[in-house]
N, C-alpha and C. Protein backbone atom coordinates (compact mmCIF):
# COMPACT_ATOMS: atom_id res chain seq x y z
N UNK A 1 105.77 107.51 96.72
CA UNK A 1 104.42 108.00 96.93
C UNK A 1 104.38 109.51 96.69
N UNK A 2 103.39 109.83 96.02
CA UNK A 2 103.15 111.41 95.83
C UNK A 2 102.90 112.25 97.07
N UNK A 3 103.14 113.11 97.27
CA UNK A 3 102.83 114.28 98.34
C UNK A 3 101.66 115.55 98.02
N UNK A 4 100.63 115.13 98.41
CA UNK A 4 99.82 116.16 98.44
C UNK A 4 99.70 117.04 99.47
N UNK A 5 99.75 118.51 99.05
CA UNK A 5 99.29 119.34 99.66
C UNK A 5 98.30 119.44 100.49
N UNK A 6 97.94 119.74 101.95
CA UNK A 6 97.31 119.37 102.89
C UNK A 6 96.08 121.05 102.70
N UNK A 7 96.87 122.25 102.23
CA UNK A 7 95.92 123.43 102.12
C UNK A 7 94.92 123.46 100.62
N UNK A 8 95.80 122.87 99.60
CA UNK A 8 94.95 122.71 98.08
C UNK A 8 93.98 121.68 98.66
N UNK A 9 94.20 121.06 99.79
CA UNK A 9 93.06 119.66 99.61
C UNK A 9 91.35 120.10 99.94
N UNK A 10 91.78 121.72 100.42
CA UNK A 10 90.76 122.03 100.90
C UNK A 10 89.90 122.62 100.10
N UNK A 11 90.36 122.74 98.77
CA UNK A 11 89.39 123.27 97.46
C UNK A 11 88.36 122.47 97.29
N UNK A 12 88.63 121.03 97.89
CA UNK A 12 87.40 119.88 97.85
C UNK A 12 86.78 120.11 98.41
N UNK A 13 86.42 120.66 99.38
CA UNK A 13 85.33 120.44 100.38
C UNK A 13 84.09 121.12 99.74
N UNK A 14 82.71 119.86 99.67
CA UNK A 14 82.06 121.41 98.85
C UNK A 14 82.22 120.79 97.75
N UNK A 15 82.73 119.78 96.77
CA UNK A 15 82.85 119.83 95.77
C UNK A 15 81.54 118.46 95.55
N UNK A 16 81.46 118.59 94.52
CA UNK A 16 80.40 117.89 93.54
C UNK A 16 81.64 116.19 93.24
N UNK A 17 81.56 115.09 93.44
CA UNK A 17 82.42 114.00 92.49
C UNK A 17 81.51 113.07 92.20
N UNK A 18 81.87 112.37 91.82
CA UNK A 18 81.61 110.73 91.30
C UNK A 18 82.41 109.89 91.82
N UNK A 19 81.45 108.84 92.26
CA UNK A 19 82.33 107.68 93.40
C UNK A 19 81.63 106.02 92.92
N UNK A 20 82.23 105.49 91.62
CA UNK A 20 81.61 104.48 91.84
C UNK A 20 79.88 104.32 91.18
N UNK A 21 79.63 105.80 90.54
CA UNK A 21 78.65 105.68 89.37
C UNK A 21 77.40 106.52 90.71
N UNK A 22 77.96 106.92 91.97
CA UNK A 22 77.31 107.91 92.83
C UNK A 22 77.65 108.95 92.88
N UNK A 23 77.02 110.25 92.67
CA UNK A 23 77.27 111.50 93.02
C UNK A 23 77.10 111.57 94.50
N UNK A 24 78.15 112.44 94.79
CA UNK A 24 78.68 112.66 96.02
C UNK A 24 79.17 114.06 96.65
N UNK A 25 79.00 114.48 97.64
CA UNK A 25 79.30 115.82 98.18
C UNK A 25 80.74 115.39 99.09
N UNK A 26 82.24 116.30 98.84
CA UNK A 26 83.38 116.25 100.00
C UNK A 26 82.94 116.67 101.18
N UNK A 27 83.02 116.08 102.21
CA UNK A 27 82.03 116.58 103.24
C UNK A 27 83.13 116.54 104.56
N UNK A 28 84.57 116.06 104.02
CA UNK A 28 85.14 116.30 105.12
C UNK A 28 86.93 115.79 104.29
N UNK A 29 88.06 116.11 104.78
CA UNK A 29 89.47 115.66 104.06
C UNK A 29 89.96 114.89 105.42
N UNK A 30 90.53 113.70 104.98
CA UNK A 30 91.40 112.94 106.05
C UNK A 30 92.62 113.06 105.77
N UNK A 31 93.68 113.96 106.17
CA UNK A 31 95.17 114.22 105.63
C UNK A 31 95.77 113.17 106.18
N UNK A 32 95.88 112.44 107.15
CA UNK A 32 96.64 111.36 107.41
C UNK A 32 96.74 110.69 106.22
N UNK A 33 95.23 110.24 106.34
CA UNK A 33 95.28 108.71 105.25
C UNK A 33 96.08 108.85 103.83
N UNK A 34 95.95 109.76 103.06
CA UNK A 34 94.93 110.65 102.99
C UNK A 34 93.55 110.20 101.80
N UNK A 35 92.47 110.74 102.47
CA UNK A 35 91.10 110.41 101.93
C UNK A 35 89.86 111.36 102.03
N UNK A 36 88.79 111.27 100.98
CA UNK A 36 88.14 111.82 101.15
C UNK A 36 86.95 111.24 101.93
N UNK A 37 85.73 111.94 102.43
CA UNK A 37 84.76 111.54 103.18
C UNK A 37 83.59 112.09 102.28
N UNK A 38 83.05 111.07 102.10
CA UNK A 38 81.90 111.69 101.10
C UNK A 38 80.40 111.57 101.15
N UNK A 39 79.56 112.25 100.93
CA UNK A 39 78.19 112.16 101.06
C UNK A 39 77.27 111.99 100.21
N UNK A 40 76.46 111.12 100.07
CA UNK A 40 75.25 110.64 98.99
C UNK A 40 74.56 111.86 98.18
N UNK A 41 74.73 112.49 97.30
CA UNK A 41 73.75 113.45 96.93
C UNK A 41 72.55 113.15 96.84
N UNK A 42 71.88 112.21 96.66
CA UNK A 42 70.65 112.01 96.77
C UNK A 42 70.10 111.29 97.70
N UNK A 43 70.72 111.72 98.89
CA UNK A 43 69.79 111.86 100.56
C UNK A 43 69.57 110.60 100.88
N UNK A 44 70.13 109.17 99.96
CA UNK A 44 69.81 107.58 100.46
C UNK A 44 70.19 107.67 102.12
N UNK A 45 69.05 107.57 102.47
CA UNK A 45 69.58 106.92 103.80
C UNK A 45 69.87 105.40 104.07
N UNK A 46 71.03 105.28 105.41
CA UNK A 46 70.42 104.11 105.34
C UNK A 46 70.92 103.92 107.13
N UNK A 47 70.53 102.63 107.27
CA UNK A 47 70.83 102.24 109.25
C UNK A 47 71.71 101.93 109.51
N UNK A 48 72.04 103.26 110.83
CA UNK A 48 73.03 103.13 110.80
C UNK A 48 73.52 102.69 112.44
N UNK A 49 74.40 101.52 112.51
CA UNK A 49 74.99 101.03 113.89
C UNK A 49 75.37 101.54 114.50
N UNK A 50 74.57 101.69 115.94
CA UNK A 50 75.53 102.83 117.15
C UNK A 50 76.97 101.85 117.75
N UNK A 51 77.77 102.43 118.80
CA UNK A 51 78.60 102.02 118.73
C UNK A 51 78.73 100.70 119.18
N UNK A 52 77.59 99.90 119.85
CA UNK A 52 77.72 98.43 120.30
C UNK A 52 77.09 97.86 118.93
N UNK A 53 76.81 97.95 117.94
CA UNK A 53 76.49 97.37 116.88
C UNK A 53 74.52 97.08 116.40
N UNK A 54 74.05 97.64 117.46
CA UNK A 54 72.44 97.95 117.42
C UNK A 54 71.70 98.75 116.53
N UNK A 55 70.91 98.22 116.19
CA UNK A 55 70.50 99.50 114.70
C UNK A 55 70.17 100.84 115.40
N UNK A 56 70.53 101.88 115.05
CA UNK A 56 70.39 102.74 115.28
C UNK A 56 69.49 103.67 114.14
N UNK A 57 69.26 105.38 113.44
CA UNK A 57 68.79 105.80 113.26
C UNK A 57 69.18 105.62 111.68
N UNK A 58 67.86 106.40 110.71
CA UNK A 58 68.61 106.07 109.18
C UNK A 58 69.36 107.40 109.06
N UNK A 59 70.55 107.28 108.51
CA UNK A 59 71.31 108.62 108.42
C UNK A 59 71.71 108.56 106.91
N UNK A 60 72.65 109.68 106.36
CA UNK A 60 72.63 110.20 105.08
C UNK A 60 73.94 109.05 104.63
N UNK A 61 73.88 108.44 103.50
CA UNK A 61 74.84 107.55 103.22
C UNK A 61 76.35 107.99 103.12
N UNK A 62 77.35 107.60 103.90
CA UNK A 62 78.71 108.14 103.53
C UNK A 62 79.41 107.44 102.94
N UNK A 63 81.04 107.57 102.76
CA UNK A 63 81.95 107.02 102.27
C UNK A 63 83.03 107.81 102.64
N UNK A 64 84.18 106.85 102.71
CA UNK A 64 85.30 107.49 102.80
C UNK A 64 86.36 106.19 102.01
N UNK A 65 87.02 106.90 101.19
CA UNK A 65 87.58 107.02 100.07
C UNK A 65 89.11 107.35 99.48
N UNK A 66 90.01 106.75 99.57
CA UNK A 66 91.52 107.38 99.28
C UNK A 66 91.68 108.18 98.68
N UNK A 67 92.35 109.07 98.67
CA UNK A 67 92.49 110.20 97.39
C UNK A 67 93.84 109.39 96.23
N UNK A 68 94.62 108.51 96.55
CA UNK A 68 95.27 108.18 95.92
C UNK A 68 95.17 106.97 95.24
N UNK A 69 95.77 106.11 94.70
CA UNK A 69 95.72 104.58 93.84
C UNK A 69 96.41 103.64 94.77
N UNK A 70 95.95 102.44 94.84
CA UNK A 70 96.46 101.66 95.33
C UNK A 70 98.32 101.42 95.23
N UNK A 71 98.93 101.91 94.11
CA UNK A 71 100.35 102.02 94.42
C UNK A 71 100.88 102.91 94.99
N UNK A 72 100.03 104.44 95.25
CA UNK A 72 100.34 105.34 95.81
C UNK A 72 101.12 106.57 95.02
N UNK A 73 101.22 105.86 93.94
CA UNK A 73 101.50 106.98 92.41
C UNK A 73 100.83 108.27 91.29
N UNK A 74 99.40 107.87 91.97
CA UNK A 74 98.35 108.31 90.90
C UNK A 74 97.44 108.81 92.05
N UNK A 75 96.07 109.43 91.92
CA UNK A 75 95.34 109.97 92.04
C UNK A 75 94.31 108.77 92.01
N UNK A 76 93.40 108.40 92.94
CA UNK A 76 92.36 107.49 92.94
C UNK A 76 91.48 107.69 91.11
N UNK A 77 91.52 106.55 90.35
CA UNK A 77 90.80 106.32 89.67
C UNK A 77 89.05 106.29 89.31
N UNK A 78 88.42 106.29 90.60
CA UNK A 78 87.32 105.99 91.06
C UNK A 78 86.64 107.26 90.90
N UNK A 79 87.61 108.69 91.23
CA UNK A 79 87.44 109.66 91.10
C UNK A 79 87.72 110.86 90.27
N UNK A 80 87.18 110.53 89.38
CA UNK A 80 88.25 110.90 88.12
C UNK A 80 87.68 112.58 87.93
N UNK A 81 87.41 113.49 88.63
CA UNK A 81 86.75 114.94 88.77
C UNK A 81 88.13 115.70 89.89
N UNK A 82 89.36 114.64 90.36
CA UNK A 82 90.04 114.81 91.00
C UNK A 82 91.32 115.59 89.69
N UNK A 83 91.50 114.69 88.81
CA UNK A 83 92.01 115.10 87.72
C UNK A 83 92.45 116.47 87.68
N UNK A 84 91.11 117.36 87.44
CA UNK A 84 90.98 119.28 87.28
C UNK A 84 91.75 119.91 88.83
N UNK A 85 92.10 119.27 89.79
CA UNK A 85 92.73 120.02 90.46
C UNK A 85 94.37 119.74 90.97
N UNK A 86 95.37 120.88 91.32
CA UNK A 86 96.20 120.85 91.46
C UNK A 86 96.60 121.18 92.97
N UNK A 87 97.03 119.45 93.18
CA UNK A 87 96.87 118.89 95.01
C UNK A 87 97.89 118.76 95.52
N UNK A 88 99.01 118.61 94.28
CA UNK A 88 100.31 117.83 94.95
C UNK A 88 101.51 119.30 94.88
N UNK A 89 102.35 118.61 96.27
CA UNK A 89 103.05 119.87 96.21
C UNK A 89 104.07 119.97 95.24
């Protein structure tokens, strides 16, 4: 598995990607996983479940997202704006 840098990851935040044919804002880095957390650029809301499972309020659509490939070799495919930066140590 590749090793990414936990301080380069933070050049994302803030960044503009493509997720799946959605533009998207980094709106937060999960270094465990590691993954990104991402936000709808165009404000879709939608309903969202409080924590017993009740509809709750419409909020801004998220995602969260691997930064890597399912073998753990590559750089998530999905996100291919990941490419232009240099993450791994």
């Amino acid at each position: 598995m590749l090793h990414l840098d936990p301080e380069r990851l933070k050049v994302l935040l803030g960044q503009t990607v493509t997720y799946q044919g959605l533009s998207c804002w980094v709106i937060d880095i999960l270094v465990d996983e590691p993954a990104l957390v991402l936000r709808d650029c165009d404000d879709r809301r939608i309903l969202q479940a409080n924590q017993y499972g009740d509809a709750g309020d419409h909020q801004p659509r998220t995602l969260t997202v691997a930064l890597l490939n399912t073998r753990g070799d590559g750089l998530n495919p999905d996100l291919p704006e990941l490419a232009a930066f240099d993450l791994f140590v």
